[in-house]
Protein backbone atom coordinates (compact mmCIF):
# COMPACT_ATOMS: atom_id res chain seq x y z
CA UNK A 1 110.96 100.49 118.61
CA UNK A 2 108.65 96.89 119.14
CA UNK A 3 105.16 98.15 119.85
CA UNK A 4 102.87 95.82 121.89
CA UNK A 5 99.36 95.67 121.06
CA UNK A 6 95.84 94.29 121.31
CA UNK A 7 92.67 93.47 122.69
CA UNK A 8 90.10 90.90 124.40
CA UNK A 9 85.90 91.92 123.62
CA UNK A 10 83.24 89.75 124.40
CA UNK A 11 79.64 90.07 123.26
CA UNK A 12 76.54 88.58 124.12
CA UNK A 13 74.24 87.61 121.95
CA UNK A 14 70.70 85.80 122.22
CA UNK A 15 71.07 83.61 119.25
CA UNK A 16 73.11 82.83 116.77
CA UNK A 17 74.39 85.86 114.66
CA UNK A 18 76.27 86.74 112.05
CA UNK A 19 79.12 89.27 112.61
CA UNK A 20 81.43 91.28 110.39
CA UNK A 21 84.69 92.31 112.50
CA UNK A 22 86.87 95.08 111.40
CA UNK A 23 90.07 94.42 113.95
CA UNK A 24 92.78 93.20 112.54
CA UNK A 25 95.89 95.65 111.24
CA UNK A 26 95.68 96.66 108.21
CA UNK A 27 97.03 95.71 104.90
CA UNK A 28 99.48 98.56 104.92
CA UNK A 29 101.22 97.53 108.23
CA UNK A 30 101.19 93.95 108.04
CA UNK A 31 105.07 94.11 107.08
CA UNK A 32 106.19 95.57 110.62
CA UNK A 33 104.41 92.52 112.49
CA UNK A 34 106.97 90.24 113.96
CA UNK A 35 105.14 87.74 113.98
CA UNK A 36 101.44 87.23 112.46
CA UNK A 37 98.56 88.12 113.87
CA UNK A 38 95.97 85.75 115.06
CA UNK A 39 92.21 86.41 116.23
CA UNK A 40 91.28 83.82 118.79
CA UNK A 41 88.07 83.30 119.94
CA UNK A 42 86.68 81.78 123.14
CA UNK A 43 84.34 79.45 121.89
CA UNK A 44 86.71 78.52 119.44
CA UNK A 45 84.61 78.75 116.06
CA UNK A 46 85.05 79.12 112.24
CA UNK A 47 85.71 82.27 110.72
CA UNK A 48 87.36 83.92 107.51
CA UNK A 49 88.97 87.13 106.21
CA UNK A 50 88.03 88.90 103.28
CA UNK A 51 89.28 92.89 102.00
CA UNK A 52 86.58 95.44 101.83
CA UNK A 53 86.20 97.96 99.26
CA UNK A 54 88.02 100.35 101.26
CA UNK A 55 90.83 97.63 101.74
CA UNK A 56 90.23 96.96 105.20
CA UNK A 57 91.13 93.67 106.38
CA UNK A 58 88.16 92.15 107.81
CA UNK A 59 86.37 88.87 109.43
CA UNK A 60 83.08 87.16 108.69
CA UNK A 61 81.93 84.78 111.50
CA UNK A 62 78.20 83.63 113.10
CA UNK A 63 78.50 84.56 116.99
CA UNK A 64 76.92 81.86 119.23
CA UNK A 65 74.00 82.19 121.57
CA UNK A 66 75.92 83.45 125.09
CA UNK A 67 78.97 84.85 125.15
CA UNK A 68 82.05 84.98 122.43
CA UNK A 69 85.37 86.75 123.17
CA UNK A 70 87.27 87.61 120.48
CA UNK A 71 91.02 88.49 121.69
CA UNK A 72 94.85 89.15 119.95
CA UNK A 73 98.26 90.29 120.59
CA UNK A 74 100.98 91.10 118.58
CA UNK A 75 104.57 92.63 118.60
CA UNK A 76 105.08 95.35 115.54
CA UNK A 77 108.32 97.08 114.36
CA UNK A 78 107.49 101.09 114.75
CA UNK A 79 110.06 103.67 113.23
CA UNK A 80 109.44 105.76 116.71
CA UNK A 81 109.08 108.94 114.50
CA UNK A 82 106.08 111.15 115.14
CA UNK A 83 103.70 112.07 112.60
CA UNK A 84 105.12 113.88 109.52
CA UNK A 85 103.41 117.20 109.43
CA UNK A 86 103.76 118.70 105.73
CA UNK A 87 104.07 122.40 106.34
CA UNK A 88 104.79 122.92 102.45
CA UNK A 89 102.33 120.80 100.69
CA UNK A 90 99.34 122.76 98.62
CA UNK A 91 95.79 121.68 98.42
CA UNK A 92 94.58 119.91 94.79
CA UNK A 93 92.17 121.92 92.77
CA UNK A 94 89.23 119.44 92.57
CA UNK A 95 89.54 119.00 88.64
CA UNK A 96 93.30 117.71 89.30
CA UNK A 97 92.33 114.47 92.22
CA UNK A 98 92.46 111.05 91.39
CA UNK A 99 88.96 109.52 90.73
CA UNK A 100 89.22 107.26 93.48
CA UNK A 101 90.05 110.05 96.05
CA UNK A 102 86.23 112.28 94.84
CA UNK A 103 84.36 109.65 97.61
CA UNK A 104 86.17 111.83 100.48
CA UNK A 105 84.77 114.96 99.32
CA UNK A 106 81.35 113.91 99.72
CA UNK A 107 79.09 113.81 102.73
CA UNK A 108 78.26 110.79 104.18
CA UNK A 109 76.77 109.16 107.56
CA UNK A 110 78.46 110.78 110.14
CA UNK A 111 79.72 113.89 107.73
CA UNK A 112 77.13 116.56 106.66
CA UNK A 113 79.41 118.90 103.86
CA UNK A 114 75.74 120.15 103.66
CA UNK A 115 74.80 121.22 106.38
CA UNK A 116 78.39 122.64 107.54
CA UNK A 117 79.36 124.27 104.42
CA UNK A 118 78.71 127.53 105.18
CA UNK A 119 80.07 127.82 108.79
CA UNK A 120 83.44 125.87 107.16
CA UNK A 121 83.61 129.10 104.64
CA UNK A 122 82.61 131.47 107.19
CA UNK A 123 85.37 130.01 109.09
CA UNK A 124 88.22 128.75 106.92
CA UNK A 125 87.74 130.47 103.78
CA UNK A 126 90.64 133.62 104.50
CA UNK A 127 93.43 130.56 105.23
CA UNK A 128 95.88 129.69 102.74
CA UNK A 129 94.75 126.18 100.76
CA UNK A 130 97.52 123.94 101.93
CA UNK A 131 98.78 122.19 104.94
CA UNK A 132 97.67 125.90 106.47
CA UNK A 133 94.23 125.37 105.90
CA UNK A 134 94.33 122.21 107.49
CA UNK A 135 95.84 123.31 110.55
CA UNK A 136 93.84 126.05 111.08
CA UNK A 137 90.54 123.25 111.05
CA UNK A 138 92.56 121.19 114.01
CA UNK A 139 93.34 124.31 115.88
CA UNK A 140 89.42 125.28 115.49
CA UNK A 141 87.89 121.63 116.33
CA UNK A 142 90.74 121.07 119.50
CA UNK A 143 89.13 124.10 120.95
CA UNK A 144 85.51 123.83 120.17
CA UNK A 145 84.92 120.23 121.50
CA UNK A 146 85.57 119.40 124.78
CA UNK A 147 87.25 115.43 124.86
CA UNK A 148 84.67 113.37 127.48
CA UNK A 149 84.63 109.69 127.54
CA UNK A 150 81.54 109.53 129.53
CA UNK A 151 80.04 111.79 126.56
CA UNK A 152 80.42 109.43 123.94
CA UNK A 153 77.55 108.58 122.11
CA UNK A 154 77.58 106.39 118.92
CA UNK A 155 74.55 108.63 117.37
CA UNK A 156 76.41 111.65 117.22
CA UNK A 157 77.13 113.23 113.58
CA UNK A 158 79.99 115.75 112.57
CA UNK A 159 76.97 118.29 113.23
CA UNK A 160 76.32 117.10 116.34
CA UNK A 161 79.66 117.64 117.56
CA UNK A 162 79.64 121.55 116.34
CA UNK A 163 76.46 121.77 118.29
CA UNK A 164 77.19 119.66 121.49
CA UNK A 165 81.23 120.76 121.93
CA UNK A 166 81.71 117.82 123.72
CA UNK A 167 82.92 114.08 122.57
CA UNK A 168 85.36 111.27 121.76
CA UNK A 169 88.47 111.15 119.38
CA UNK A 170 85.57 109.80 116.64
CA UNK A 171 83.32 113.04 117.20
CA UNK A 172 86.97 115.23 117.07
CA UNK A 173 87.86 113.45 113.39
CA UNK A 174 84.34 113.27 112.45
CA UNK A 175 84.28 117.13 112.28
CA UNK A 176 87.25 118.15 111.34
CA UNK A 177 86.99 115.67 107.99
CA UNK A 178 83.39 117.79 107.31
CA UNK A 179 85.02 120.83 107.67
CA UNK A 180 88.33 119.41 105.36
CA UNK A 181 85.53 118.06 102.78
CA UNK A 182 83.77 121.38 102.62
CA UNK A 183 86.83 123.06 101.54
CA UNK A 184 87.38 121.13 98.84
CA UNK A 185 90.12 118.89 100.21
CA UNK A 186 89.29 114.82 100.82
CA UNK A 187 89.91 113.75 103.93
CA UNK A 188 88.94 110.00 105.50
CA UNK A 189 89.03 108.21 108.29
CA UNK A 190 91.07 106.76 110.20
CA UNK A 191 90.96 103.90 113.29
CA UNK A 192 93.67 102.41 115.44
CA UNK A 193 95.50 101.73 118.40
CA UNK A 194 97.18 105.17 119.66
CA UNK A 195 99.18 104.68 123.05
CA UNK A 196 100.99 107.19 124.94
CA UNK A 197 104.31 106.81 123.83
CA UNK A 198 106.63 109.60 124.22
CA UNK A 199 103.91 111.45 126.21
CA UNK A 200 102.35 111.86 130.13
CA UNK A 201 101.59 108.79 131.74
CA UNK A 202 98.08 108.90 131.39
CA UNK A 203 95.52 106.12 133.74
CA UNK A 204 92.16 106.48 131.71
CA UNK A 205 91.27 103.19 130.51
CA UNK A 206 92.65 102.47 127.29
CA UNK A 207 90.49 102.30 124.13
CA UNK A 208 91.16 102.30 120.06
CA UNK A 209 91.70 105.98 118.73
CA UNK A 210 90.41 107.80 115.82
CA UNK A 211 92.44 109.86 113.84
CA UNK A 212 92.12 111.18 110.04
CA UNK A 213 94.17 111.51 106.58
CA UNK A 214 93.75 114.68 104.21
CA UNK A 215 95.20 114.18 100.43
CA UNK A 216 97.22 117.16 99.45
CA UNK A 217 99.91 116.93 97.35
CA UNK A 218 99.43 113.83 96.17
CA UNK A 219 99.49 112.21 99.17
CA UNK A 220 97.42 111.17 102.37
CA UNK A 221 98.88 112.98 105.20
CA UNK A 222 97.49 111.85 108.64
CA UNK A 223 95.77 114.72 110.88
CA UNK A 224 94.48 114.26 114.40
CA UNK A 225 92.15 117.37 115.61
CA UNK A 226 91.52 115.49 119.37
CA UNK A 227 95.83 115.38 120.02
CA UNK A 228 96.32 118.33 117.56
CA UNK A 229 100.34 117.46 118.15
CA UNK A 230 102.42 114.69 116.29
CA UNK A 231 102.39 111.44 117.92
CA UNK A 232 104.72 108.27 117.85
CA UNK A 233 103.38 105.30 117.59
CA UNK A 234 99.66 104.85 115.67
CA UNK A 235 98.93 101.54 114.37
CA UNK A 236 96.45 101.91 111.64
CA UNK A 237 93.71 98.85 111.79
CA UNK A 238 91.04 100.43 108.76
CA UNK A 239 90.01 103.42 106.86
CA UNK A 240 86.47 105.08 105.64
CA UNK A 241 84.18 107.49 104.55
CA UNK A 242 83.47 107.88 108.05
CA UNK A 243 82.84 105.23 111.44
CA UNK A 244 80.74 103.78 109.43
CA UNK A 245 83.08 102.05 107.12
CA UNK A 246 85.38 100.78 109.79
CA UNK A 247 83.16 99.68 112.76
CA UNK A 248 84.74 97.24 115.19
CA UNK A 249 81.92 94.80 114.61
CA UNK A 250 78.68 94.92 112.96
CA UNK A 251 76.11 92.26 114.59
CA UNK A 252 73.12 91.48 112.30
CA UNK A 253 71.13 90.57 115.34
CA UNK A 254 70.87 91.85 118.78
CA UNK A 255 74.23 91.46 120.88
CA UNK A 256 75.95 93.35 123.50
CA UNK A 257 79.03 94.34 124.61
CA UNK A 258 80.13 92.78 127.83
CA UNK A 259 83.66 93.28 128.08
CA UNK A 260 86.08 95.56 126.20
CA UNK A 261 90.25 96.19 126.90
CA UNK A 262 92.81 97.40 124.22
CA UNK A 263 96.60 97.94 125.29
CA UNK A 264 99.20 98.90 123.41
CA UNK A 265 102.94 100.18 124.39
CA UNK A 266 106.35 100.13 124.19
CA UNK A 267 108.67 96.77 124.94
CA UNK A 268 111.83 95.91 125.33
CA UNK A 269 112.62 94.09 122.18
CA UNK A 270 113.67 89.70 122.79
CA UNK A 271 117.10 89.15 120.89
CA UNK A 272 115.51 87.97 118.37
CA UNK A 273 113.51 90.76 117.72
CA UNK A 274 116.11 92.95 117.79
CA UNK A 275 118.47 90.99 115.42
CA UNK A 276 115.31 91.13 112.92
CA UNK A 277 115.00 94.31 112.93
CA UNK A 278 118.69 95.69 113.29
């Protein structure tokens, strides 16, 4: 299938500022664009790309005084398969990870192992340490937090969430990675364009999703505790230790957000498309 995706945000800013911007597709999925994607911006100004640590593809750039708008579009190949779920994978004893994989067992900004450790054991500790564990932390976290847009609130830690109930996709992932890290399996996070392909027709206003990977197996499998059922169609933009790592844009300066829509969907592939991709 030929997904269509992206975006047009503006910000405000008083002065001149220099901006990090995390919103291009990643690395991994640069291969199913059709054609490449470009980042314009209204004033048209200078910019360049540079990969993270986390290899995230990102964008340094000094914002104006008064408004910049920073837009894209692009067409992607998609399989059109829905998430693998790996019903017969095992969880890693921690002595047998990859070094590089330890950073998602630890807490970090918007994950407190600490403080949730023992409600994860109280809660998790009976389930089998595989893809069954794993499941049984969606199942919990799709039924203890109640999905509110008007609830969102950029504060809010994985603890926060357990206490409150209520949130966005971010607050759903945030959790569910705590609970994943305090059983001893690394788990990170994940942002992207989600539509509704293959689902509902669904008229809230569209917005980027959050989403998660656990490592079992020897391999990141992608989990989702807000859907909590396979979906078709994510287009992964970065990965973290948490929202942190992988925020849209990070001002150093006072700004703010005056104008903010993300599509994405399903097209008709052009000929051409289509021949590419046959």
């Amino acid at each position: 299938m030929i997904i269509r995706a992206g975006y047009t945000i503006s910000y405000d800013c008083p002065k001149p500022t220099p901006t990090i911007l995390t919103l291009r597709v990643h690395p991994s999925r640069r291969a199913d664009l059709l054609a490449p994607e470009r980042l314009r911006f209204s004033p048209m100004l200078d910019a360049s790309d540079y990969t993270d640590g986390f290899g995230n593809a990102c964008t340094r750039l000094t914002a104006p005084a008064g408004r910049l708008t920073i837009s894209t579009e692009f067409d992607m190949f998609d399989s059109g398969i829905p998430d693998v779920v790996p019903f017969d994978v095992a969880q890693h004893d921690i002595q047998e990870l990859p070094d590089d994989v330890l950073v998602y067992l630890l807490s970090s900004r918007y994950v407190e192992t600490d403080v949730l450790s023992n409600i994860a054991w109280d809660l998790f500790e009976g389930t089998q340490p595989s893809w069954t564990r794993v499941q049984a932390i969606l199942n919990f976290v799709h039924r203890h937090i109640r999905f509110d847009y008007m609830q969102a609130d950029n504060m809010r830690s994985a603890f926060g969430a357990y206490l409150q109930r209520v949130g966005v996709c971010r607050d759903f992932a945030h959790l569910a990675i705590a609970f994943c890290r305090c059983m001893n399996i690394p788990a990170r996070y994940c942002t992207g364009y989600l539509g509704d392909i293959g689902m509902p027709p669904n008229d809230a206003p569209m917005d980027f999703s959050a989403w998660f990977e656990v490592y079992l197996g020897g391999k990141w499998h992608t989990a989702d505790a807000r859907h909590n059922t396979p979906r078709i169609g994510r287009v992964l933009m970065a990965r973290g230790r948490d929202a942190t790592d992988v925020a849209l844009s990070t001002q150093f300066g006072p700004s703010t957000l005056a104008g903010f829509v993300v599509n994405t969907e399903e097209v008709e592939p052009t000929r051409r498309q289509f021949e590419r991709t046959a």
